[in-house]
N, C-alpha and C. Protein backbone atom coordinates (compact mmCIF):
# COMPACT_ATOMS: atom_id res chain seq x y z
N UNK A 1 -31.25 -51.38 -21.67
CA UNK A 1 -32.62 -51.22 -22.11
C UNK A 1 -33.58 -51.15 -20.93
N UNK A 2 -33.00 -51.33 -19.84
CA UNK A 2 -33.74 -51.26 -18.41
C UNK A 2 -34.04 -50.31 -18.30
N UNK A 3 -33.74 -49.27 -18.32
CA UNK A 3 -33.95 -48.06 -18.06
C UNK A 3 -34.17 -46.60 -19.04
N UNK A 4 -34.85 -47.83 -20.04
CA UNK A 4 -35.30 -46.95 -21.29
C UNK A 4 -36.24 -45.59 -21.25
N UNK A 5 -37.35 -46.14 -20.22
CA UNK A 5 -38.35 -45.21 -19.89
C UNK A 5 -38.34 -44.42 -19.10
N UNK A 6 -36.95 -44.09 -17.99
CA UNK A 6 -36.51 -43.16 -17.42
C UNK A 6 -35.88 -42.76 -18.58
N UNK A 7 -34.73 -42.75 -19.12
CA UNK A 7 -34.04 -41.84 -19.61
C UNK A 7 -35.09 -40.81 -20.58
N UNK A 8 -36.11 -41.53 -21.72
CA UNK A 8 -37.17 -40.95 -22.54
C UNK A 8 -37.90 -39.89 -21.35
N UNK A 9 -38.44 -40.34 -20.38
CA UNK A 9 -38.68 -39.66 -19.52
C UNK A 9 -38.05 -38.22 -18.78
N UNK A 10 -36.43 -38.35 -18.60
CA UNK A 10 -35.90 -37.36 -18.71
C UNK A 10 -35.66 -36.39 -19.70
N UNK A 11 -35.41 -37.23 -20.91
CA UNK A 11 -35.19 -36.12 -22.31
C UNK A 11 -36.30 -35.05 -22.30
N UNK A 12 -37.16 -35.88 -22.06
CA UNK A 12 -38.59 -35.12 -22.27
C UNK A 12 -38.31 -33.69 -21.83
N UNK A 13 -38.61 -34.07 -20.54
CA UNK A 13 -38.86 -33.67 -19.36
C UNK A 13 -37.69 -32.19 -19.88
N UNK A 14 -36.49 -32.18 -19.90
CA UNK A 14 -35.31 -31.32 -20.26
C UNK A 14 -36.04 -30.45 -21.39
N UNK A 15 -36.45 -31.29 -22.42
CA UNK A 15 -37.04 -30.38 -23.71
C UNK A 15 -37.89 -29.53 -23.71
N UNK A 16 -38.77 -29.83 -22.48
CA UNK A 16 -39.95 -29.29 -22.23
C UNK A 16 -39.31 -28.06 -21.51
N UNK A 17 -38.95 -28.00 -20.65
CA UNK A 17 -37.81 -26.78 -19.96
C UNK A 17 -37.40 -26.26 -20.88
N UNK A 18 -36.59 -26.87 -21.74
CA UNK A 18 -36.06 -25.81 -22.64
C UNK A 18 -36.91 -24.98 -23.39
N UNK A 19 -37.81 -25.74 -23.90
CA UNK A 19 -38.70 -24.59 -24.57
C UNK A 19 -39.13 -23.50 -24.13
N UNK A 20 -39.94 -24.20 -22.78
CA UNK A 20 -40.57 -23.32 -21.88
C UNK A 20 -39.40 -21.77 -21.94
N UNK A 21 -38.18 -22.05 -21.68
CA UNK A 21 -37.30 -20.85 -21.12
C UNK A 21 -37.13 -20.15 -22.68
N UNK A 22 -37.00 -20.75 -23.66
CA UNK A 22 -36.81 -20.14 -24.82
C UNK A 22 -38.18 -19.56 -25.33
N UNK A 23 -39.09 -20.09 -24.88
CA UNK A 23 -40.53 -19.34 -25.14
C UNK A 23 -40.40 -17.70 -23.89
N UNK A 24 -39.91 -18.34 -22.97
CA UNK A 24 -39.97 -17.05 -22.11
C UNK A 24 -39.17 -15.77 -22.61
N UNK A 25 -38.07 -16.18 -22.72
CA UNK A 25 -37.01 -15.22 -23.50
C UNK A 25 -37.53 -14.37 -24.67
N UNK A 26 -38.15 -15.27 -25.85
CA UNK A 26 -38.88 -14.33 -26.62
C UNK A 26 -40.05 -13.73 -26.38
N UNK A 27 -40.91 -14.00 -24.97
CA UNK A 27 -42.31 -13.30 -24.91
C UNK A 27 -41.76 -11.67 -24.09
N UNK A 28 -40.71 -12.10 -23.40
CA UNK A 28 -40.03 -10.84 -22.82
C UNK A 28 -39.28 -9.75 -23.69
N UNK A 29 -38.96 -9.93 -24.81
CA UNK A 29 -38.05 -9.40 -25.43
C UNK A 29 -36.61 -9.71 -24.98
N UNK A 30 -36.36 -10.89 -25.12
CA UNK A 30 -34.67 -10.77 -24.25
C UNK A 30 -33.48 -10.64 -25.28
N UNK A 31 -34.12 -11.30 -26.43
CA UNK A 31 -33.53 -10.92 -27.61
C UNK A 31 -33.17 -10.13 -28.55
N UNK A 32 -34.12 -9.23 -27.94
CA UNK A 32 -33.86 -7.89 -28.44
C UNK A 32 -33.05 -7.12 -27.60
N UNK A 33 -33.44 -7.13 -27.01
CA UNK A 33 -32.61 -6.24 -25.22
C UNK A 33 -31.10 -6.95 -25.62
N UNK A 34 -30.68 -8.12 -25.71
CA UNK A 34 -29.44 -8.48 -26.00
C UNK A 34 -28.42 -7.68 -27.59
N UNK A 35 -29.50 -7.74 -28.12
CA UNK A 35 -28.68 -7.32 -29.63
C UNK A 35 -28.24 -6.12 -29.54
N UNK A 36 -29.37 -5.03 -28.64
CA UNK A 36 -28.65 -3.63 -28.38
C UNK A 36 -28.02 -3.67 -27.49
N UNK A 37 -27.22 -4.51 -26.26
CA UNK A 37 -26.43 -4.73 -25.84
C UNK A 37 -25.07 -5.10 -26.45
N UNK A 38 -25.13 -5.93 -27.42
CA UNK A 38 -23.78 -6.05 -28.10
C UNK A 38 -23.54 -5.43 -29.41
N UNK A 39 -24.49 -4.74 -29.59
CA UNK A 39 -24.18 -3.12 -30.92
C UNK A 39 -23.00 -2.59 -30.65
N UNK A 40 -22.44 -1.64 -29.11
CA UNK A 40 -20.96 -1.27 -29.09
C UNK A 40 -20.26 -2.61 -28.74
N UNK A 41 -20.03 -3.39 -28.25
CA UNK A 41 -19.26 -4.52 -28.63
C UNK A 41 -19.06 -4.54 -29.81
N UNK A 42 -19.86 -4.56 -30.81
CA UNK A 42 -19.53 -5.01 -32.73
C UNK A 42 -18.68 -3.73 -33.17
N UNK A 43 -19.12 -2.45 -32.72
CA UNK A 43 -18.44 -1.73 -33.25
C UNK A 43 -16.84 -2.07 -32.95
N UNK A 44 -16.60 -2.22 -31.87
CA UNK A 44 -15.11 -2.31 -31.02
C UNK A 44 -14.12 -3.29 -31.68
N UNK A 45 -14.99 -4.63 -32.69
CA UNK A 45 -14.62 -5.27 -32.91
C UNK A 45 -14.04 -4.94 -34.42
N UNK A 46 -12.20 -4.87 -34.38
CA UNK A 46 -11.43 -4.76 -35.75
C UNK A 46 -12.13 -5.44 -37.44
């Protein structure tokens, strides 16, 4: 329990990153750019 307010402190800290990069990804279109990337992949697939 010593070190409660670091670890909360780190979670944070990680979540906040994550968003940030998942906010970036969709303001760029990366998600889209990806799906027509794996269109011939799906086809290929039996």
């Amino acid at each position: 329990m010593r070190f409660l307010g670091w670890y909360l402190k780190i979670t944070a800290g990680g979540a906040a990153i994550g968003a940030a990069m998942e906010l970036f990804m969709i303001h760029t279109g990366f998600y889209e750019k990806r799906k027509e990337l794996g269109k011939p992949a799906q086809r290929l697939k039996p």
